[in-house]
PDB file of N, CA and C in Angstrom:
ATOM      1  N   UNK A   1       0.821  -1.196   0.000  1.00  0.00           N
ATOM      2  CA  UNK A   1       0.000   0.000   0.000  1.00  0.00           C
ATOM      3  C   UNK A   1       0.866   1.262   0.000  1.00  0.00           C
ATOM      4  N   UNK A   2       1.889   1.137   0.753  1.00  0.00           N
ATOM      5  CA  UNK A   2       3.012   2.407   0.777  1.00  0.00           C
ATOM      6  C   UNK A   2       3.288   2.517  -0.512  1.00  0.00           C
ATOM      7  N   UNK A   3       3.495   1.968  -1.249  1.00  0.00           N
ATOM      8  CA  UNK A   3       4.187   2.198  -2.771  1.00  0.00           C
ATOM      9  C   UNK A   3       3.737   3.040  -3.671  1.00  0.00           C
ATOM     10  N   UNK A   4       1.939   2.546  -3.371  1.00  0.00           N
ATOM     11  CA  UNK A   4       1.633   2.776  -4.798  1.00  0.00           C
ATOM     12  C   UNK A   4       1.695   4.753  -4.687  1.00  0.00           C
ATOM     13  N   UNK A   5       1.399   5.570  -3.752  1.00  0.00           N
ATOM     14  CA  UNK A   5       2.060   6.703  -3.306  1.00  0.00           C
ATOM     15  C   UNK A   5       3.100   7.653  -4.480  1.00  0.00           C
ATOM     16  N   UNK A   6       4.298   6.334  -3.910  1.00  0.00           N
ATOM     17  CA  UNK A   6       5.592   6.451  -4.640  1.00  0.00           C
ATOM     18  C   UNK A   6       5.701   6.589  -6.365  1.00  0.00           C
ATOM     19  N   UNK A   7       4.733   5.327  -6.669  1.00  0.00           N
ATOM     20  CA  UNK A   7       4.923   4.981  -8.207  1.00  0.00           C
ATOM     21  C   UNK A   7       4.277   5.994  -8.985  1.00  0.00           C
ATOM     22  N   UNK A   8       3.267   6.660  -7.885  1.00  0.00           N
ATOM     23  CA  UNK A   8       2.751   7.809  -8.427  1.00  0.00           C
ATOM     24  C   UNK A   8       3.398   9.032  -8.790  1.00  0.00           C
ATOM     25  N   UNK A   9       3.973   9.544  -7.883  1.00  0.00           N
ATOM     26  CA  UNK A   9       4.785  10.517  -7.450  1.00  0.00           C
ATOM     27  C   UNK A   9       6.145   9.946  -8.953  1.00  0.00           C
ATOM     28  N   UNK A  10       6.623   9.359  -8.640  1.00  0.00           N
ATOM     29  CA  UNK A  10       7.642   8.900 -10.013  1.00  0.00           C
ATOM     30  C   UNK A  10       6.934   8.851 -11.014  1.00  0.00           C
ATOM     31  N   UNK A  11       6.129   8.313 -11.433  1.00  0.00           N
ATOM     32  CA  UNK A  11       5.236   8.348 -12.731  1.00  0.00           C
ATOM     33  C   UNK A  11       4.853   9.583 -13.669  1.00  0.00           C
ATOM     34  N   UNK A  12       4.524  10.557 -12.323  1.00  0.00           N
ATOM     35  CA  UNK A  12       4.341  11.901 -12.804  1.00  0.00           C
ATOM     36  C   UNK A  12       5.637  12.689 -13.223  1.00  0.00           C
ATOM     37  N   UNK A  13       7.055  12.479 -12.596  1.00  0.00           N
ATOM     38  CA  UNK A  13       8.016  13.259 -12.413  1.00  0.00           C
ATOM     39  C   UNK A  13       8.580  12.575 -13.713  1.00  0.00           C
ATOM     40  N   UNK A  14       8.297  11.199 -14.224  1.00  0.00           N
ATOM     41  CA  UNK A  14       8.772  11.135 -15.549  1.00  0.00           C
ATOM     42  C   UNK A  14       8.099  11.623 -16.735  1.00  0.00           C
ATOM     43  N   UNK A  15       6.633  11.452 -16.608  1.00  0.00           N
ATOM     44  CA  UNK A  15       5.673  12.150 -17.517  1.00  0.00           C
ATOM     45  C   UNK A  15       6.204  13.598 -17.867  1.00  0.00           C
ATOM     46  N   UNK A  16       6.714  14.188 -16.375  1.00  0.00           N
ATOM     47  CA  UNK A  16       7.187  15.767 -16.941  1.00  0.00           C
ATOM     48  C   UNK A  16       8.547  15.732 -17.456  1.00  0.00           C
ATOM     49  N   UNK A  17       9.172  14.963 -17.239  1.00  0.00           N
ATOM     50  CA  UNK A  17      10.642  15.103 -17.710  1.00  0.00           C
ATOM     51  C   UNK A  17      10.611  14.679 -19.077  1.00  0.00           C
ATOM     52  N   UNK A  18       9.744  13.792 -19.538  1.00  0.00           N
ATOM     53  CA  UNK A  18       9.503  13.912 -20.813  1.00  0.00           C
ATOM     54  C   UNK A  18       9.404  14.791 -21.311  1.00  0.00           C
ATOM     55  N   UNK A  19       7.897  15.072 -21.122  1.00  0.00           N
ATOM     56  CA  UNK A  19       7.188  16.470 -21.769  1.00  0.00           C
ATOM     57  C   UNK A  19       8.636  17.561 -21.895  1.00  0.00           C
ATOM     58  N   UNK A  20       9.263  17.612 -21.017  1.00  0.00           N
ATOM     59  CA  UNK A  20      10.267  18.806 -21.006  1.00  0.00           C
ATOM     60  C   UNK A  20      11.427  18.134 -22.271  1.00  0.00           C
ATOM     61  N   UNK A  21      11.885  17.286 -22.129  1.00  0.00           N
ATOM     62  CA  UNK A  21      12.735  16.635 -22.896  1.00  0.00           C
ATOM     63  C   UNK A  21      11.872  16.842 -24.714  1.00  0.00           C
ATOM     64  N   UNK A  22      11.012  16.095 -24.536  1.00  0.00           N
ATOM     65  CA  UNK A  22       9.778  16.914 -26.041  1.00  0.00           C
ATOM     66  C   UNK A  22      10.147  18.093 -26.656  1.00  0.00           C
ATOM     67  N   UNK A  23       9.903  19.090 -25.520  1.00  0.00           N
ATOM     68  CA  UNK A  23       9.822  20.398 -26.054  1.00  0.00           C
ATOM     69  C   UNK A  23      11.498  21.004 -26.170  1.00  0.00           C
ATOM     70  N   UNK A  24      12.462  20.315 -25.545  1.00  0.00           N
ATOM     71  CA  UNK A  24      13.604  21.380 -25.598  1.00  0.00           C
ATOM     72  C   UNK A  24      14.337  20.599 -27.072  1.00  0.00           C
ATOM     73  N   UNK A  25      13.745  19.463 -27.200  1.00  0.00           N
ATOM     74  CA  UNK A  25      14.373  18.283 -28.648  1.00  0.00           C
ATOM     75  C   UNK A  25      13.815  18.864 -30.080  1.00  0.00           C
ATOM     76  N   UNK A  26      12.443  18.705 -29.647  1.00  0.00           N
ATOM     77  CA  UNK A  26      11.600  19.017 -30.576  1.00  0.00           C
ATOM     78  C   UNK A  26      10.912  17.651 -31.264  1.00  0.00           C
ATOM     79  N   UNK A  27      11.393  16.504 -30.304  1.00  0.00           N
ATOM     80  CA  UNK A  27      10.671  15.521 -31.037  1.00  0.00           C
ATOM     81  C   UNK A  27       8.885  15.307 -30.425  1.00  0.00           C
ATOM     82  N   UNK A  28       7.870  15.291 -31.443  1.00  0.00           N
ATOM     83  CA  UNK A  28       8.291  15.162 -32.576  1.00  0.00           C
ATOM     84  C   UNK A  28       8.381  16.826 -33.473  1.00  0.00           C
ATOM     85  N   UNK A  29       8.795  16.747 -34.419  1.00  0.00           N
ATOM     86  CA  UNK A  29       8.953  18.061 -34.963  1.00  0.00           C
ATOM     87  C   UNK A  29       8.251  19.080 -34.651  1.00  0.00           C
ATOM     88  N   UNK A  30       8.348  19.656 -34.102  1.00  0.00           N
ATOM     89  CA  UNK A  30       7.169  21.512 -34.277  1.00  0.00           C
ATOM     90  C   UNK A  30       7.981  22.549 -33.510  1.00  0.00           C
ATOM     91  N   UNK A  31       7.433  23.717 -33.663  1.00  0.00           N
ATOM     92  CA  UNK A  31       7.824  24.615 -32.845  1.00  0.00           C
ATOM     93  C   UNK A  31       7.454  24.343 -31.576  1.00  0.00           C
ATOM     94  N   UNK A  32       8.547  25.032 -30.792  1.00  0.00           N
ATOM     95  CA  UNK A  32       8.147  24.879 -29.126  1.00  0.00           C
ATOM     96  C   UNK A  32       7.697  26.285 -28.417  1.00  0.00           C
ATOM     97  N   UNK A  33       7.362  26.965 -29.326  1.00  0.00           N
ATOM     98  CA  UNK A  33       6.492  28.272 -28.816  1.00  0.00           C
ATOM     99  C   UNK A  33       5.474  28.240 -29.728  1.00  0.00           C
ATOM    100  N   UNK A  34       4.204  28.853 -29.067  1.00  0.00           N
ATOM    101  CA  UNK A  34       3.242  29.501 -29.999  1.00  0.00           C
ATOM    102  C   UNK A  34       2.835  30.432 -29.604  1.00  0.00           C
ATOM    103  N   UNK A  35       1.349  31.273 -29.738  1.00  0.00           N
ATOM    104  CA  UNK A  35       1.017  32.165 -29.589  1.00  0.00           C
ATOM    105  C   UNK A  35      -0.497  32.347 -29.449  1.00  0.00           C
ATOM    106  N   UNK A  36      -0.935  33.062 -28.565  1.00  0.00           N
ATOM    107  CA  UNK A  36      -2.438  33.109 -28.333  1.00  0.00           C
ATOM    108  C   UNK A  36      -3.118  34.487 -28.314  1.00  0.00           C
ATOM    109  N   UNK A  37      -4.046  35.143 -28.807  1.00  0.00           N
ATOM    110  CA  UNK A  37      -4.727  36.439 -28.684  1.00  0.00           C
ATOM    111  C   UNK A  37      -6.002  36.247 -27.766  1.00  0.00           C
ATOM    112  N   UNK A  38      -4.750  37.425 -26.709  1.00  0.00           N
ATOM    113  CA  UNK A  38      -5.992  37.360 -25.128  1.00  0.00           C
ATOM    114  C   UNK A  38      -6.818  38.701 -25.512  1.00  0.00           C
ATOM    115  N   UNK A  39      -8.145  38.357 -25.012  1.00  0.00           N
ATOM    116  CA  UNK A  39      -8.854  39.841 -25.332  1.00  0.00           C
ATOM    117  C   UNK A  39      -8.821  40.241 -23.808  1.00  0.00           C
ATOM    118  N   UNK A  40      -8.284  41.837 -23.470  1.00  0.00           N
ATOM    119  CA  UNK A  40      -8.269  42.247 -22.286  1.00  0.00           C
ATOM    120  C   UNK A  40      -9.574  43.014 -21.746  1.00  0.00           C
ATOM    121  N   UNK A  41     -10.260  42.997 -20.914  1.00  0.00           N
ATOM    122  CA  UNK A  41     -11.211  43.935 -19.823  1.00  0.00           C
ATOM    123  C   UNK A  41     -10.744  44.306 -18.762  1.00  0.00           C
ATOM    124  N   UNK A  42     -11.231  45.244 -18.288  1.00  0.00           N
ATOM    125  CA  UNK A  42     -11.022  46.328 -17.361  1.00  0.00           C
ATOM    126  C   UNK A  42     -12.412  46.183 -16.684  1.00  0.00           C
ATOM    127  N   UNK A  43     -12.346  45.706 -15.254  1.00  0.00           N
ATOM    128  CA  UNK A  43     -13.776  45.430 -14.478  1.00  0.00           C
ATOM    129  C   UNK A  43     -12.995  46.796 -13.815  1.00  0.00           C
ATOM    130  N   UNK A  44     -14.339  47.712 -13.840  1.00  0.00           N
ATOM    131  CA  UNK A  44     -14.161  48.643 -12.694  1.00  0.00           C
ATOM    132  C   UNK A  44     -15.304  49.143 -11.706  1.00  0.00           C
ATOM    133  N   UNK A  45     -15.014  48.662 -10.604  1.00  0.00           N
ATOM    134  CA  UNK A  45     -16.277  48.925  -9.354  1.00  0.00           C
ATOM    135  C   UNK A  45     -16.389  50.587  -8.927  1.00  0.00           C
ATOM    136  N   UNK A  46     -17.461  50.899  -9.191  1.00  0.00           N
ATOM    137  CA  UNK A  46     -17.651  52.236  -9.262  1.00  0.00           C
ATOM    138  C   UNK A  46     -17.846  52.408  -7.799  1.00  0.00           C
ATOM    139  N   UNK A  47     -17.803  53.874  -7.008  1.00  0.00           N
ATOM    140  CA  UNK A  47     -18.290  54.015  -5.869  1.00  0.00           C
ATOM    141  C   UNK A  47     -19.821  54.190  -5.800  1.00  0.00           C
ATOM    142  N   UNK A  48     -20.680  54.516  -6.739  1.00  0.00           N
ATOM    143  CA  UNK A  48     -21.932  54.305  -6.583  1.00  0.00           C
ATOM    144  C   UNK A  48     -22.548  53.018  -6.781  1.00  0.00           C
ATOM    145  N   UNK A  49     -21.700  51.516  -6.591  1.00  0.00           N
ATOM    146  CA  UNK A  49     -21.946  50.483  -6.220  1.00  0.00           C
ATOM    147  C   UNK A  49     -22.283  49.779  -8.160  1.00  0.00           C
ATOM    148  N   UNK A  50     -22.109  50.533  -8.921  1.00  0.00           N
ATOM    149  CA  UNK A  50     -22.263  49.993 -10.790  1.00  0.00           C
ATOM    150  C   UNK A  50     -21.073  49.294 -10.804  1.00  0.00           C
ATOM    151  N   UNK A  51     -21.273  48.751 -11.538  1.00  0.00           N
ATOM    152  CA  UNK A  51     -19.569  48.332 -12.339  1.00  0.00           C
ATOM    153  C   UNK A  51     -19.485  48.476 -13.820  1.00  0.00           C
ATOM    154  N   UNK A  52     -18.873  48.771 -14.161  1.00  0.00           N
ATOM    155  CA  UNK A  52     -18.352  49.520 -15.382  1.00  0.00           C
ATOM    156  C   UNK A  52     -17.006  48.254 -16.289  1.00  0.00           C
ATOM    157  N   UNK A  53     -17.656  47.832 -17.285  1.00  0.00           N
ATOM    158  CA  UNK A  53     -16.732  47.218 -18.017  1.00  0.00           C
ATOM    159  C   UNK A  53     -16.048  47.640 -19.330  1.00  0.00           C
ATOM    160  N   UNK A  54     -14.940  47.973 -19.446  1.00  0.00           N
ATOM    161  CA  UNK A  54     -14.150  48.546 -20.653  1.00  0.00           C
ATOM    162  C   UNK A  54     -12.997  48.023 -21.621  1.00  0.00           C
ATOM    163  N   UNK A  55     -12.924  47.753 -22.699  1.00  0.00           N
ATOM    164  CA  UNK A  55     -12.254  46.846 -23.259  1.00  0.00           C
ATOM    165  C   UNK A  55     -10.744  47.650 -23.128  1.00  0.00           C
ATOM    166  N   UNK A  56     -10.203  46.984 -23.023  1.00  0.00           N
ATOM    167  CA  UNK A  56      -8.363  47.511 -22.915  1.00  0.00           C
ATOM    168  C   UNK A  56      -7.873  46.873 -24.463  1.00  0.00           C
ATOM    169  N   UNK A  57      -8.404  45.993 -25.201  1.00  0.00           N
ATOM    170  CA  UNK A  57      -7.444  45.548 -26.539  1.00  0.00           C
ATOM    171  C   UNK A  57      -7.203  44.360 -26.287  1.00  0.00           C
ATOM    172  N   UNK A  58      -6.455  43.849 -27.202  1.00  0.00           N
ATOM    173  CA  UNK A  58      -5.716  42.287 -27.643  1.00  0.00           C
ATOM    174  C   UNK A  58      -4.888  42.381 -27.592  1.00  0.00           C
ATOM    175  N   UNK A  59      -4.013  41.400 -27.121  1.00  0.00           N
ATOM    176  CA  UNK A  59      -2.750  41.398 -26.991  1.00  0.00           C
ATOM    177  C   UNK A  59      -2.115  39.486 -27.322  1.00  0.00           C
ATOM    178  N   UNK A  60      -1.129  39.673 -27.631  1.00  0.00           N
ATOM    179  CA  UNK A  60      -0.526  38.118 -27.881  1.00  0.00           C
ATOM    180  C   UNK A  60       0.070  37.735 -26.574  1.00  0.00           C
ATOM    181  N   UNK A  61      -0.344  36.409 -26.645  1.00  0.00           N
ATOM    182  CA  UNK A  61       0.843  35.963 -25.263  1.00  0.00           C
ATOM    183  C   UNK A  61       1.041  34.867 -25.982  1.00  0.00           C
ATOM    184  N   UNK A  62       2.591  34.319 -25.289  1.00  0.00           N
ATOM    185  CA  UNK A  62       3.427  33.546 -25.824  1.00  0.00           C
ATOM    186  C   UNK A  62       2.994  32.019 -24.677  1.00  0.00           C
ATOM    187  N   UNK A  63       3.030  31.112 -25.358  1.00  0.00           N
ATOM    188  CA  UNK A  63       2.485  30.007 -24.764  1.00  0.00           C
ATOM    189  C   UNK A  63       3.843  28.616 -25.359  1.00  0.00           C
ATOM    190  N   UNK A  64       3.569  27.510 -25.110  1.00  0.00           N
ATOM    191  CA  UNK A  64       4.598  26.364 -25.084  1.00  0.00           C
ATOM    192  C   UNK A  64       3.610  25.451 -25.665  1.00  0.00           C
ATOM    193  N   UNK A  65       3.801  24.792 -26.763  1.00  0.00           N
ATOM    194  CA  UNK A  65       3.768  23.330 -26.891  1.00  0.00           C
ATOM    195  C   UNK A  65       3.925  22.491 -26.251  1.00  0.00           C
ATOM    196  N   UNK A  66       3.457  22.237 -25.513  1.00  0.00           N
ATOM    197  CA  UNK A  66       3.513  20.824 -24.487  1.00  0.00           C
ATOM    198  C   UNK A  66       2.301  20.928 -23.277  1.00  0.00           C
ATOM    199  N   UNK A  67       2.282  19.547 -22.482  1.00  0.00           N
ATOM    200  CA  UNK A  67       1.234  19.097 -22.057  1.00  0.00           C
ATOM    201  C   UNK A  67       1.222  20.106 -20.915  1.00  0.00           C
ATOM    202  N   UNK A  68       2.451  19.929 -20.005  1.00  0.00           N
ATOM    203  CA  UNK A  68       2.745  20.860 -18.980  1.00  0.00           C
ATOM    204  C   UNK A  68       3.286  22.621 -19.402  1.00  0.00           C
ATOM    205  N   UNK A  69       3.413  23.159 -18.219  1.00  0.00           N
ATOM    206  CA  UNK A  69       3.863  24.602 -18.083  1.00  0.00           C
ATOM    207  C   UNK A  69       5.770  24.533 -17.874  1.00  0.00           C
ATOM    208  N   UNK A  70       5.682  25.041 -19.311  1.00  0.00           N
ATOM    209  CA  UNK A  70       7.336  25.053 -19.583  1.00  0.00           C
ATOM    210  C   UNK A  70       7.890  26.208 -19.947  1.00  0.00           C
ATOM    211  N   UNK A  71       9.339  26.470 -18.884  1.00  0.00           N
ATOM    212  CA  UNK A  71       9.678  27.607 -19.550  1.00  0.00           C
ATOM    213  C   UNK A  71       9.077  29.008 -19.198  1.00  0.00           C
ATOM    214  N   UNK A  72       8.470  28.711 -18.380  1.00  0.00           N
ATOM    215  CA  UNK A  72       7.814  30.001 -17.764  1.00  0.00           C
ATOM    216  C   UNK A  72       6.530  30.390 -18.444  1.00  0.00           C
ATOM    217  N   UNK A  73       5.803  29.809 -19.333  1.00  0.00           N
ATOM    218  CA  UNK A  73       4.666  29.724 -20.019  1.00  0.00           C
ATOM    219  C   UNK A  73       4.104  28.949 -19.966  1.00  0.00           C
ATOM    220  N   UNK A  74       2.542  29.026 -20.210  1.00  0.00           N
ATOM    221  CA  UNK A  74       1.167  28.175 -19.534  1.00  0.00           C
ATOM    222  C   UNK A  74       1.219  27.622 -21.002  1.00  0.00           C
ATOM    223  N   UNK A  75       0.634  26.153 -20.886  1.00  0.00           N
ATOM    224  CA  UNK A  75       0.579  25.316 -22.745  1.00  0.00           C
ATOM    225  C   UNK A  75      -0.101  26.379 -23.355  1.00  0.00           C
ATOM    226  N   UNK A  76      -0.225  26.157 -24.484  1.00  0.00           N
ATOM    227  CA  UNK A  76      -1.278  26.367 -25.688  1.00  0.00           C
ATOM    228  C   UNK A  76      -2.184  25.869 -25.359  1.00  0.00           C
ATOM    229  N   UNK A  77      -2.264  24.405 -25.318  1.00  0.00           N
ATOM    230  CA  UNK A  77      -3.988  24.294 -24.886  1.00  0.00           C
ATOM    231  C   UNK A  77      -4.634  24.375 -23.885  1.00  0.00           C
ATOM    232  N   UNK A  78      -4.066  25.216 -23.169  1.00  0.00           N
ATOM    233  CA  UNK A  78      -4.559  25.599 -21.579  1.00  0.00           C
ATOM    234  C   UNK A  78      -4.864  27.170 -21.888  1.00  0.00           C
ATOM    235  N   UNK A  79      -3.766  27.906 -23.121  1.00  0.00           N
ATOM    236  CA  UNK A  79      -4.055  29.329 -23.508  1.00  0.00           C
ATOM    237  C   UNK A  79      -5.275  29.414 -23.648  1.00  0.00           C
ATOM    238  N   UNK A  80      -5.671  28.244 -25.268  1.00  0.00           N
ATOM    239  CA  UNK A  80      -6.523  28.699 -25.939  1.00  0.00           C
ATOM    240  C   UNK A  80      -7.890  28.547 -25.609  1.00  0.00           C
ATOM    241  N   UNK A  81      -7.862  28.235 -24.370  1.00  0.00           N
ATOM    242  CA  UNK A  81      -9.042  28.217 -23.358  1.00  0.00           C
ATOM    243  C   UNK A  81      -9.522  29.308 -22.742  1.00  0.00           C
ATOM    244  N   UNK A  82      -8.555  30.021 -22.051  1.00  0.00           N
ATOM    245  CA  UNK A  82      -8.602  31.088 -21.426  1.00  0.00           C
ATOM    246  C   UNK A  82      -8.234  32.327 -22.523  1.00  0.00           C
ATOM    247  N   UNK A  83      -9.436  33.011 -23.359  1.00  0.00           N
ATOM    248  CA  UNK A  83      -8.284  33.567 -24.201  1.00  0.00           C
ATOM    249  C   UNK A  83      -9.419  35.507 -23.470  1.00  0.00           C
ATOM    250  N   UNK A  84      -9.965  35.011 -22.659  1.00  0.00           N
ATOM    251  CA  UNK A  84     -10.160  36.573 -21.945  1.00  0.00           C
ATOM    252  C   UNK A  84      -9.846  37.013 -20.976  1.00  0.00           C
ATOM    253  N   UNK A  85      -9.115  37.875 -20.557  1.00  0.00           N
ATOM    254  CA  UNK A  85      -8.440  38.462 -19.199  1.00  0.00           C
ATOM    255  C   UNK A  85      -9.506  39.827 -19.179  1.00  0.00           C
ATOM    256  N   UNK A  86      -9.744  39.288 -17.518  1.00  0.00           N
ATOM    257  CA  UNK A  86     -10.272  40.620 -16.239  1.00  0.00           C
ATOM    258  C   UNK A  86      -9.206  40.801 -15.897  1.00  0.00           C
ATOM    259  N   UNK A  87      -9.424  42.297 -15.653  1.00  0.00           N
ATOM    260  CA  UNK A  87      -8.341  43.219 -14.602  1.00  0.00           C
ATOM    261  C   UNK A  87      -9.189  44.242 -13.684  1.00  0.00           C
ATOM    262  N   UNK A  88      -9.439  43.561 -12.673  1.00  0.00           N
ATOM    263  CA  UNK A  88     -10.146  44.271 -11.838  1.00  0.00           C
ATOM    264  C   UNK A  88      -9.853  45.459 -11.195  1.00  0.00           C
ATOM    265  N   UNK A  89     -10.423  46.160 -10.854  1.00  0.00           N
ATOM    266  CA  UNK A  89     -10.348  47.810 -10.533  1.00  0.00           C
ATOM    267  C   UNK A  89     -11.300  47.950  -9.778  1.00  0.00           C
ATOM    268  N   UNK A  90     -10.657  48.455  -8.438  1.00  0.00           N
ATOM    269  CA  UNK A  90     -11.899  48.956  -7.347  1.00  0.00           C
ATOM    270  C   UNK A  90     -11.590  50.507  -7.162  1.00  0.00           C
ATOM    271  N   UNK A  91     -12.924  50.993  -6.712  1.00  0.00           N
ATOM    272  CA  UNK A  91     -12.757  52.721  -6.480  1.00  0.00           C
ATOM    273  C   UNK A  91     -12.647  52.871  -5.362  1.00  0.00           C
ATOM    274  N   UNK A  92     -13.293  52.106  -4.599  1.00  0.00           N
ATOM    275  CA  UNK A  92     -13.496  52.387  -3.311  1.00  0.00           C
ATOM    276  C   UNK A  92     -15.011  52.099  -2.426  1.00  0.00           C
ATOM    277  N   UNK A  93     -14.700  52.089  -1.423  1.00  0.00           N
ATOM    278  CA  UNK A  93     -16.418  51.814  -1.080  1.00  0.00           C
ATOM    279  C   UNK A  93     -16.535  53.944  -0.410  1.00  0.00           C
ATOM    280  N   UNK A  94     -18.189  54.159  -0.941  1.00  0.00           N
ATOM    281  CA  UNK A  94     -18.298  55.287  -0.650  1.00  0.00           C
ATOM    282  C   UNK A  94     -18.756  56.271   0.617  1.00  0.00           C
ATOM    283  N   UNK A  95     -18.573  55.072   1.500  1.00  0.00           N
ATOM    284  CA  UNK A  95     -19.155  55.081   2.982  1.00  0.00           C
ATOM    285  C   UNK A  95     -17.589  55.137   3.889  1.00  0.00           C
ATOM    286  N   UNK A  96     -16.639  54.952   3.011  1.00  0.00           N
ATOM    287  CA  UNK A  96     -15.091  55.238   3.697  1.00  0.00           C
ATOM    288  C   UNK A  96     -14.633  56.437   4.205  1.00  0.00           C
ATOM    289  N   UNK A  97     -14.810  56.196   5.007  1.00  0.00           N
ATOM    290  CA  UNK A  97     -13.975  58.066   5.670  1.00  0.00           C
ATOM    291  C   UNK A  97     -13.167  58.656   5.527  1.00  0.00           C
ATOM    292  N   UNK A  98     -12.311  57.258   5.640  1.00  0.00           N
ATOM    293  CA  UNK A  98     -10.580  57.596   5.637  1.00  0.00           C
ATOM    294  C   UNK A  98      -9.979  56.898   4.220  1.00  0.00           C
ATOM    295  N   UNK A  99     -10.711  57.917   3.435  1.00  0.00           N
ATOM    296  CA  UNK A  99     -10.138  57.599   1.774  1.00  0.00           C
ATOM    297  C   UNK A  99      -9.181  58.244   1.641  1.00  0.00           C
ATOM    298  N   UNK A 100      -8.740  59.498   1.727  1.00  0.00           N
ATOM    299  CA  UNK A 100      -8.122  60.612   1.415  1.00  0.00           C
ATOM    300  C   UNK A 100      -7.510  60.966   2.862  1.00  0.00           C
TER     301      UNK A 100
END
């Protein structure tokens, strides 16, 4: 029963050393970067309790070929999932005294 723990724990740590070995080889052939277009928003909480949503633009982010997060970048197919970013923005609550 102790083992199976272990075989796990190793199982995974080779799965990634692959994956990493994949992407720095290139087998099988491809690029080991790609690219994803995030659409950005701007959530902003108004002090009269609205919220206000505003588009900020598109932008590319650089993503990895592979199963795992390599290289300091989230996969591609984990990008192209997430391809909208919030950036939240608070004003303040308007019942604060000690704003200023």
């Amino acid at each position: 029963m102790k083992r199976w723990p272990i075989l796990a724990i190793a199982g995974a740590g080779l799965l990634y050393l692959c994956d990493f070995l994949s992407l720095r080889l290139q087998i099988p052939h491809r690029d080991a970067m790609g690219s994803v277009t995030v659409h950005t928003y701007y959530v902003v909480k108004l002090k009269n309790g609205r919220t206000e949503y505003d588009y900020a633009g598109d932008h590319d982010v650089s993503c990895t070929n592979s199963l795992f997060p390599q290289m300091g970048s989230k996969p591609c197919w984990y990008a192209r999932r997430k391809t909208d970013e919030q950036i939240t923005i608070d004003s303040g609550t308007p019942n604060n005294p000690r704003m200023f």
